[in-house]
Protein backbone atom coordinates (compact mmCIF):
# COMPACT_ATOMS: atom_id res chain seq x y z
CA UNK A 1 143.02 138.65 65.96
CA UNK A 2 140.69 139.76 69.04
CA UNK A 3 140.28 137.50 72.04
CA UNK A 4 137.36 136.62 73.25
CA UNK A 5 135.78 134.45 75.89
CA UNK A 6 135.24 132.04 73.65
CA UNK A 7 138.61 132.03 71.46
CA UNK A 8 140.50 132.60 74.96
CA UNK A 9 141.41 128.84 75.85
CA UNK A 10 142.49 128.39 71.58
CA UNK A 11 146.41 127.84 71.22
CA UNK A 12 147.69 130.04 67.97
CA UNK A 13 151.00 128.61 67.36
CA UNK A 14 153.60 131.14 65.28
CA UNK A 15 153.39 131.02 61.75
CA UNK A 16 156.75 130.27 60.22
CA UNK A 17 157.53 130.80 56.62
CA UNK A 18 160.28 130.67 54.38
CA UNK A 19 162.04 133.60 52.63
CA UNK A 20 164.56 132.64 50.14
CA UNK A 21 165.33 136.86 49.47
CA UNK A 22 164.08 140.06 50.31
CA UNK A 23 160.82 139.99 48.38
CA UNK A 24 159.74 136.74 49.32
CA UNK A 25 159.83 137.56 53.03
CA UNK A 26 157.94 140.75 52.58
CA UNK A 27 155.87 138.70 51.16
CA UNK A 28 154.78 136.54 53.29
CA UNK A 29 154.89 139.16 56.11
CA UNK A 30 151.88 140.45 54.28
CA UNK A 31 150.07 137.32 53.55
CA UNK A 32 150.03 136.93 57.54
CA UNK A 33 153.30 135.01 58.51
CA UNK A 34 154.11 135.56 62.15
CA UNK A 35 158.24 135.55 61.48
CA UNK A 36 160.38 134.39 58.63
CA UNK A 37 163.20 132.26 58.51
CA UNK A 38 166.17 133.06 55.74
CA UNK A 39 169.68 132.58 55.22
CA UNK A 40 173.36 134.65 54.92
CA UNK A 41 175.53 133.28 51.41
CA UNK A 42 177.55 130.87 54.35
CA UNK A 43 177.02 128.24 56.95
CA UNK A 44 173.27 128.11 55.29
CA UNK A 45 171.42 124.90 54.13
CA UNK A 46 170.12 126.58 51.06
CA UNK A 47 173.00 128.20 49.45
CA UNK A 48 171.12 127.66 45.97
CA UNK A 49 168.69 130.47 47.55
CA UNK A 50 169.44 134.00 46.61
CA UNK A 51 169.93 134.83 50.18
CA UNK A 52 170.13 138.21 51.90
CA UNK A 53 172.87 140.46 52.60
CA UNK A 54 173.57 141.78 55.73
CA UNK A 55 172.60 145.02 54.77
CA UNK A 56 168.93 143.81 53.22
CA UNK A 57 169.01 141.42 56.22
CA UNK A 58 169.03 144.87 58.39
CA UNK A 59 166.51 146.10 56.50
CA UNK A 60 163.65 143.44 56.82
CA UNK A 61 164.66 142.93 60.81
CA UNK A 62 163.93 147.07 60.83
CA UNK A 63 160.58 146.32 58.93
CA UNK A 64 159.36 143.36 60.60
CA UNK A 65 159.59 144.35 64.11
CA UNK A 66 158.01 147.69 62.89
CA UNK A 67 155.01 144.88 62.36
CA UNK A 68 155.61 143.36 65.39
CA UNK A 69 157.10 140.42 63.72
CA UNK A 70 160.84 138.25 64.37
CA UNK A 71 162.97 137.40 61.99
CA UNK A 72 165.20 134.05 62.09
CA UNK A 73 168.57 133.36 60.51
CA UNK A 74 169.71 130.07 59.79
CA UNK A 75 173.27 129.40 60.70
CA UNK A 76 172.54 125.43 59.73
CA UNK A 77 175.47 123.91 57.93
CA UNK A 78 177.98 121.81 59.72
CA UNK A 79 181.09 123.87 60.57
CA UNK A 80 184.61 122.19 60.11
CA UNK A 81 187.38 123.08 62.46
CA UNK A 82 188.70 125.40 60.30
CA UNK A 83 186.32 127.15 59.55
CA UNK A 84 185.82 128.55 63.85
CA UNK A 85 187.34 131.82 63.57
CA UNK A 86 184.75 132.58 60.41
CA UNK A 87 182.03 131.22 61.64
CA UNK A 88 182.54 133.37 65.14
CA UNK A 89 182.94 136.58 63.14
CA UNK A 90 179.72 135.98 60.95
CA UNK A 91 177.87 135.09 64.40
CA UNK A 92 179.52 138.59 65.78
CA UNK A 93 178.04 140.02 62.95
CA UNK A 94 174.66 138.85 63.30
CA UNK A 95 174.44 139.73 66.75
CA UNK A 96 175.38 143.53 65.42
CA UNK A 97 172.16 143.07 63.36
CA UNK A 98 169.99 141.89 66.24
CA UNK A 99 168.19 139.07 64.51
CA UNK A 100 165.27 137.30 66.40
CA UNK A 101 166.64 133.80 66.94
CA UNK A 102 169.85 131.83 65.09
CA UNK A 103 168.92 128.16 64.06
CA UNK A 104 171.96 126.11 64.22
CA UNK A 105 172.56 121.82 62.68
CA UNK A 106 176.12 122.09 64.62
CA UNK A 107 176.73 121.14 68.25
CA UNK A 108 179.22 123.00 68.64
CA UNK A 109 177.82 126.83 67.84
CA UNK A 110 175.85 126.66 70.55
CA UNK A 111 178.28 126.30 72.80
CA UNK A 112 180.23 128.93 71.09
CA UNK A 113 176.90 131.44 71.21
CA UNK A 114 176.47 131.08 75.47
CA UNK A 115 180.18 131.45 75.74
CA UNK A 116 180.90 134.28 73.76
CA UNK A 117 177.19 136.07 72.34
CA UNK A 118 174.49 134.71 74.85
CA UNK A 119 172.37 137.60 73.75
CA UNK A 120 171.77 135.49 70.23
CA UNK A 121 168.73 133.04 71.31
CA UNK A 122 169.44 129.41 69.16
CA UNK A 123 166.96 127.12 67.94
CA UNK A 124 168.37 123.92 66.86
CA UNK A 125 167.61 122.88 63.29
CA UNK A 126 166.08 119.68 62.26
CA UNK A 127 169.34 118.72 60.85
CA UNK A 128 170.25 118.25 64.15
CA UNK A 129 168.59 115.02 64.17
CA UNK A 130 166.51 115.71 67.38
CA UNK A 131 163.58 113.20 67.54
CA UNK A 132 162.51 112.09 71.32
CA UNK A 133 162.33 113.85 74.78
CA UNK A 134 165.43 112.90 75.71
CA UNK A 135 167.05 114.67 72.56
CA UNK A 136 164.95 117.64 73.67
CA UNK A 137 166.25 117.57 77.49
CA UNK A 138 169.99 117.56 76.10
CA UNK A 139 169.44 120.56 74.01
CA UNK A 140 167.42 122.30 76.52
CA UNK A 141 170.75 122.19 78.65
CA UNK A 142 172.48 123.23 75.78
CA UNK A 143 170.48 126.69 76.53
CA UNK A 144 168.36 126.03 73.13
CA UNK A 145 164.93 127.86 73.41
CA UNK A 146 163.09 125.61 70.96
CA UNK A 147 163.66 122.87 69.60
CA UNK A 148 162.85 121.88 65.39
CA UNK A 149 162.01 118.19 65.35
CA UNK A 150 162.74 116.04 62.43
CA UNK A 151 160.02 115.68 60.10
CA UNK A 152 159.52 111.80 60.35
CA UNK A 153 157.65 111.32 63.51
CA UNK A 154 153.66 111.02 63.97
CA UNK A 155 151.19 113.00 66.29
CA UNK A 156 151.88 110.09 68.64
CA UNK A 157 155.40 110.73 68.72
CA UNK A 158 154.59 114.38 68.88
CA UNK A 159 152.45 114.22 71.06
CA UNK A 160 154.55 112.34 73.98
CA UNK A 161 157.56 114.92 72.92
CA UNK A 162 154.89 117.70 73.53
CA UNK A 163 153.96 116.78 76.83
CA UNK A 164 157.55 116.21 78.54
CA UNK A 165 159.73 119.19 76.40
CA UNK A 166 160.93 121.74 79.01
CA UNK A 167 161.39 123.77 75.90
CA UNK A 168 159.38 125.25 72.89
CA UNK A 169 158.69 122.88 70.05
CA UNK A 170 158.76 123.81 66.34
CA UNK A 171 157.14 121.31 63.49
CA UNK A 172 157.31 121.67 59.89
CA UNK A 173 153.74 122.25 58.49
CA UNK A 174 153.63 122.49 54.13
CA UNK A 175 156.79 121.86 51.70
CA UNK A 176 158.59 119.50 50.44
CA UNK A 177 160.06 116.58 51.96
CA UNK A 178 163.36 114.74 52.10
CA UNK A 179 163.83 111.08 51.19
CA UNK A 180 166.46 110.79 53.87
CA UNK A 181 165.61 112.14 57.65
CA UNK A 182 165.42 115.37 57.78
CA UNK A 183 168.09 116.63 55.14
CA UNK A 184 170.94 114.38 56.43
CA UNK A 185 171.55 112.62 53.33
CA UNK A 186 175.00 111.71 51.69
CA UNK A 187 173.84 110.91 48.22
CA UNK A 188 174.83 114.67 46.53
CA UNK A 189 178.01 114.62 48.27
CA UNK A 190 179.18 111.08 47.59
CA UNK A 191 177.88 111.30 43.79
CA UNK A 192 178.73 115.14 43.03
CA UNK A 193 181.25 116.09 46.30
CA UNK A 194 178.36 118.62 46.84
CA UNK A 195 177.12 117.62 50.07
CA UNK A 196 173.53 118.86 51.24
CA UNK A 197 175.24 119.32 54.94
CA UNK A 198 177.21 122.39 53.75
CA UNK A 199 174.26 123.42 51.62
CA UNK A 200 174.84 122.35 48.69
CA UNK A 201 172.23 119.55 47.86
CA UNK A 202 171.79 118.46 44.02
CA UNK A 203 168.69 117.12 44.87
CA UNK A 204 169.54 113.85 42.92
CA UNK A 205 166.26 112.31 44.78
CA UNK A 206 164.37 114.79 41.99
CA UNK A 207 166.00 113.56 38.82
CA UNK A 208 164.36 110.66 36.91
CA UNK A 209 166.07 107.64 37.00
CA UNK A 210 166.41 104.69 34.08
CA UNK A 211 166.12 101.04 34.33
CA UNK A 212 166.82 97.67 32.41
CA UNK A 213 162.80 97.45 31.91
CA UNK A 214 161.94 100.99 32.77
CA UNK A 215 161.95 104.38 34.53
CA UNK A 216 160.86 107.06 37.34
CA UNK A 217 161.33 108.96 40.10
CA UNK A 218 162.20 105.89 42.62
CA UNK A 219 163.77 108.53 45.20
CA UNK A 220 161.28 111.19 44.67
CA UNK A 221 159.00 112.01 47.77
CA UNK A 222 155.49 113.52 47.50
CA UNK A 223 154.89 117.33 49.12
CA UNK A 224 153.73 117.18 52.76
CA UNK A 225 150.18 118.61 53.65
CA UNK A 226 149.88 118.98 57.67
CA UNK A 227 146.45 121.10 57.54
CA UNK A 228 144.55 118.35 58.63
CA UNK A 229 146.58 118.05 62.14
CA UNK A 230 146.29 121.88 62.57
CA UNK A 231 143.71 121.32 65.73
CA UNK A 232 145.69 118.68 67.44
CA UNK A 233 149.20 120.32 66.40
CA UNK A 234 147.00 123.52 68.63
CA UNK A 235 146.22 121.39 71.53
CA UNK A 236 149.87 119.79 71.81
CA UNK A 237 150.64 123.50 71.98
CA UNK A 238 153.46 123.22 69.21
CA UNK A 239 154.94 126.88 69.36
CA UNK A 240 155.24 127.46 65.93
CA UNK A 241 154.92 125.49 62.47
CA UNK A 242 157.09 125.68 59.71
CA UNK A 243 156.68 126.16 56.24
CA UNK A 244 159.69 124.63 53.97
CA UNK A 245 159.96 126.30 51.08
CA UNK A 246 163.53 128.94 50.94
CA UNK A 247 163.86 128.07 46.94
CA UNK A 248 160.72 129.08 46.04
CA UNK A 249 159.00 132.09 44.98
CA UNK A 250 156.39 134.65 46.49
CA UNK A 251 154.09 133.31 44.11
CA UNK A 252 154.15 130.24 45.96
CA UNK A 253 154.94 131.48 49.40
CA UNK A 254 152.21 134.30 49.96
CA UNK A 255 149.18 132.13 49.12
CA UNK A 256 150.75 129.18 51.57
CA UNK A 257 151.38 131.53 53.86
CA UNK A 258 147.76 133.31 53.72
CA UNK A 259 145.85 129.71 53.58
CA UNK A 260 147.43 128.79 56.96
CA UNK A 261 147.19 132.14 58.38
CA UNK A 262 143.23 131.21 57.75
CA UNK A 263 143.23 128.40 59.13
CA UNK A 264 145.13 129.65 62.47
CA UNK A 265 142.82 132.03 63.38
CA UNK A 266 139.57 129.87 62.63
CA UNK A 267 140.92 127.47 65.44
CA UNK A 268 139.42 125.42 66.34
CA UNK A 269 137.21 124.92 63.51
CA UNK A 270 137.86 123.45 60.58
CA UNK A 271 138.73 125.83 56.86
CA UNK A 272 137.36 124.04 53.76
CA UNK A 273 138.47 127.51 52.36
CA UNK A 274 141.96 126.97 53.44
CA UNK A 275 142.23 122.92 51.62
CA UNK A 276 140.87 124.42 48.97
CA UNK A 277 143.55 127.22 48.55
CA UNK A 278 146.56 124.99 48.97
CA UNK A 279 144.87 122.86 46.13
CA UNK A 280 145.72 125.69 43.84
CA UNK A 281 149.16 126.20 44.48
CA UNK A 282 151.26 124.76 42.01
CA UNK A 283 153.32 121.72 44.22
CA UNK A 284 154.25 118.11 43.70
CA UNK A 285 150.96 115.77 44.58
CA UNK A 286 151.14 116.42 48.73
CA UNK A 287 149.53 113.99 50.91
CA UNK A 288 150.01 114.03 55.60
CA UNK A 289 153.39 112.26 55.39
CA UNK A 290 154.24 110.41 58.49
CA UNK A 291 151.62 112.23 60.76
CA UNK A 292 148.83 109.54 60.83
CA UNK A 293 151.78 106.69 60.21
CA UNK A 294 154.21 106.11 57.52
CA UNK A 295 152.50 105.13 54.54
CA UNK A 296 154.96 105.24 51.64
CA UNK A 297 155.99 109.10 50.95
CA UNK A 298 157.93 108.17 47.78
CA UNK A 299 156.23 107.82 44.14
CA UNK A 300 157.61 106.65 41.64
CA UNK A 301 155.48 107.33 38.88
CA UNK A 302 155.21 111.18 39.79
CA UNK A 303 158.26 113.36 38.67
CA UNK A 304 160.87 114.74 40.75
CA UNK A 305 160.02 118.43 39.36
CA UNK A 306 156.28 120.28 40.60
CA UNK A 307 154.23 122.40 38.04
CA UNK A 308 150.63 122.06 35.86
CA UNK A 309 151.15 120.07 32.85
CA UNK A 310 150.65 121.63 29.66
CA UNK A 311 151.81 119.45 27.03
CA UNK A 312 153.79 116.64 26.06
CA UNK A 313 156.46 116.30 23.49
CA UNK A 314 155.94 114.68 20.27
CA UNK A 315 159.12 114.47 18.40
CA UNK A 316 162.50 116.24 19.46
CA UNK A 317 164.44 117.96 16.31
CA UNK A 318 167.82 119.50 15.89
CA UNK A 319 166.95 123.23 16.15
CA UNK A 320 163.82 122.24 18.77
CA UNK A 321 160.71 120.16 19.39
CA UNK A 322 157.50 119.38 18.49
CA UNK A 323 155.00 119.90 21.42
């Protein structure tokens, strides 16, 4: 977009969006996201994705920076002792491919990236549970350029982090939301020994649940909605905000991705247009989250899965169902 006096002073943070395979980030590269994030078949929180290769992974870095655009790999699983020597040669091997930043959940890979591969810049995940200034000031020293906070905290909280972070800051913006903080839950890997800290989340918070005197979707959070707190998000100067989303489609992705691109550049004025876009995106009921002060993100009464419904089942038969 062209500067002008009057746009000059406006803050533009990145647009961040999710690629789940090669399609999906191309994409939203062409619905107007600023970088995508994506993930390798290890050390990645979405292994249910269809992931990238490293040889497609070479081919969108080639054809986003062509655009002028970064790519970001997530390297955000925890990594066991055993598992060093691998995860060193995978980060070797993404510093071959020249990625745009590596966002990391373990302590310990950073340390491992300014030792042996400082040329990789890190971002730490939300998973790594980073929630106040001082969390910020420890990674900063870690030699982390920015920073993902955890989704939990309000523009208050944001806005206090904002003003003290020697670092960039990176919030989540649209998606889905965990009932836990931030992804750091224990309930897949205690109930199916598949835990969501190795990328392997069930999602059991999704799946209806039964009762002595009824049912629902007790665990089940609503979809998160941060368009409202786009102009303050702006003023806090928030580097870039994050759209969740890695298991989803383009059909989801590119019209997320080109309502907030909207919205960005119409700073600081407010896009009916843009609401009024997301509205038609197939999602779970979405409301602000914990932005304006936590209000109750779970429903109950709303299922686990998101889609339009179309009917309801009547009768269910041997060879099928009546609908």
């Amino acid at each position: 977009m062209r500067r002008t006096a009057e746009t000059a002073e406006i803050f533009r943070p990145e647009l961040l969006a999710p690629a789940g395979n090669l399609e999906t980030a191309v994409a939203a590269l062409s619905a107007g996201a600023d970088a995508v994030y994506l993930g390798l078949d290890k050390f990645n929180a979405r292994n249910r994705a269809e992931n990238f290769t490293p040889d497609n992974l070479a081919r969108l870095i080639d054809h986003a920076h062509q655009l002028g655009r970064k790519v970001y790999v997530t390297f955000n699983t925890l990594v066991t002792e055993p598992e060093l020597p691998e995860a060193m040669t995978a980060l070797a091997e993404l510093a071959r491919l020249e990625p745009d930043t590596v966002i990391v959940q373990d302590f310990g890979v950073p340390q491992l990236l300014r030792r042996c591969l400082p040329q990789l810049p890190v971002h730490a995940s939300t998973q790594m549970g980073i929630h106040n200034s001082s969390g910020v000031r420890e990674a900063a020293k870690l030699g982390i350029k920015r920073v993902i906070l955890e989704r939990q905290l309000t523009l208050e909280e944001l806005r206090r982090i904002a003003a003290e972070s020697p670092i960039e800051l990176e919030v989540f913006i649209h998606g889905s939301l965990c009932v836990s903080l931030s992804g750091r839950c224990l309930l897949s890997g205690f109930a199916e020994q598949s835990s969501g800290n190795r990328g392997l989340c069930r999602q059991l918070c999704r799946r209806l649940y039964r009762w002595e005197n009824g049912e629902g979707f007790p665990l089940s959070p609503r979809d998160f909605i941060g368009l409202p707190a786009l102009p303050e998000l702006s003023r806090m100067r928030i580097a870039s905000l994050k759209i969740e989303g890695r298991l989803r489609g383009p059909d989801y992705v590119f019209p997320v991705v080109a309502a907030y691109r909207k919205a960005i550049d119409a700073l600081p004025k407010a896009t009916p247009e843009a609401a009024a876009e997301l509205a038609r995106v197939i999602s779970r009921p979405a409301d602000t989250g914990t932005l304006y002060g936590f209000s109750g993100r779970v429903a109950p009464e709303i299922p686990g899965i998101f889609g339009r419904r179309v009917g309801r089942v009547e009768t269910v038969v041997r060879r099928g169902m009546r609908i």
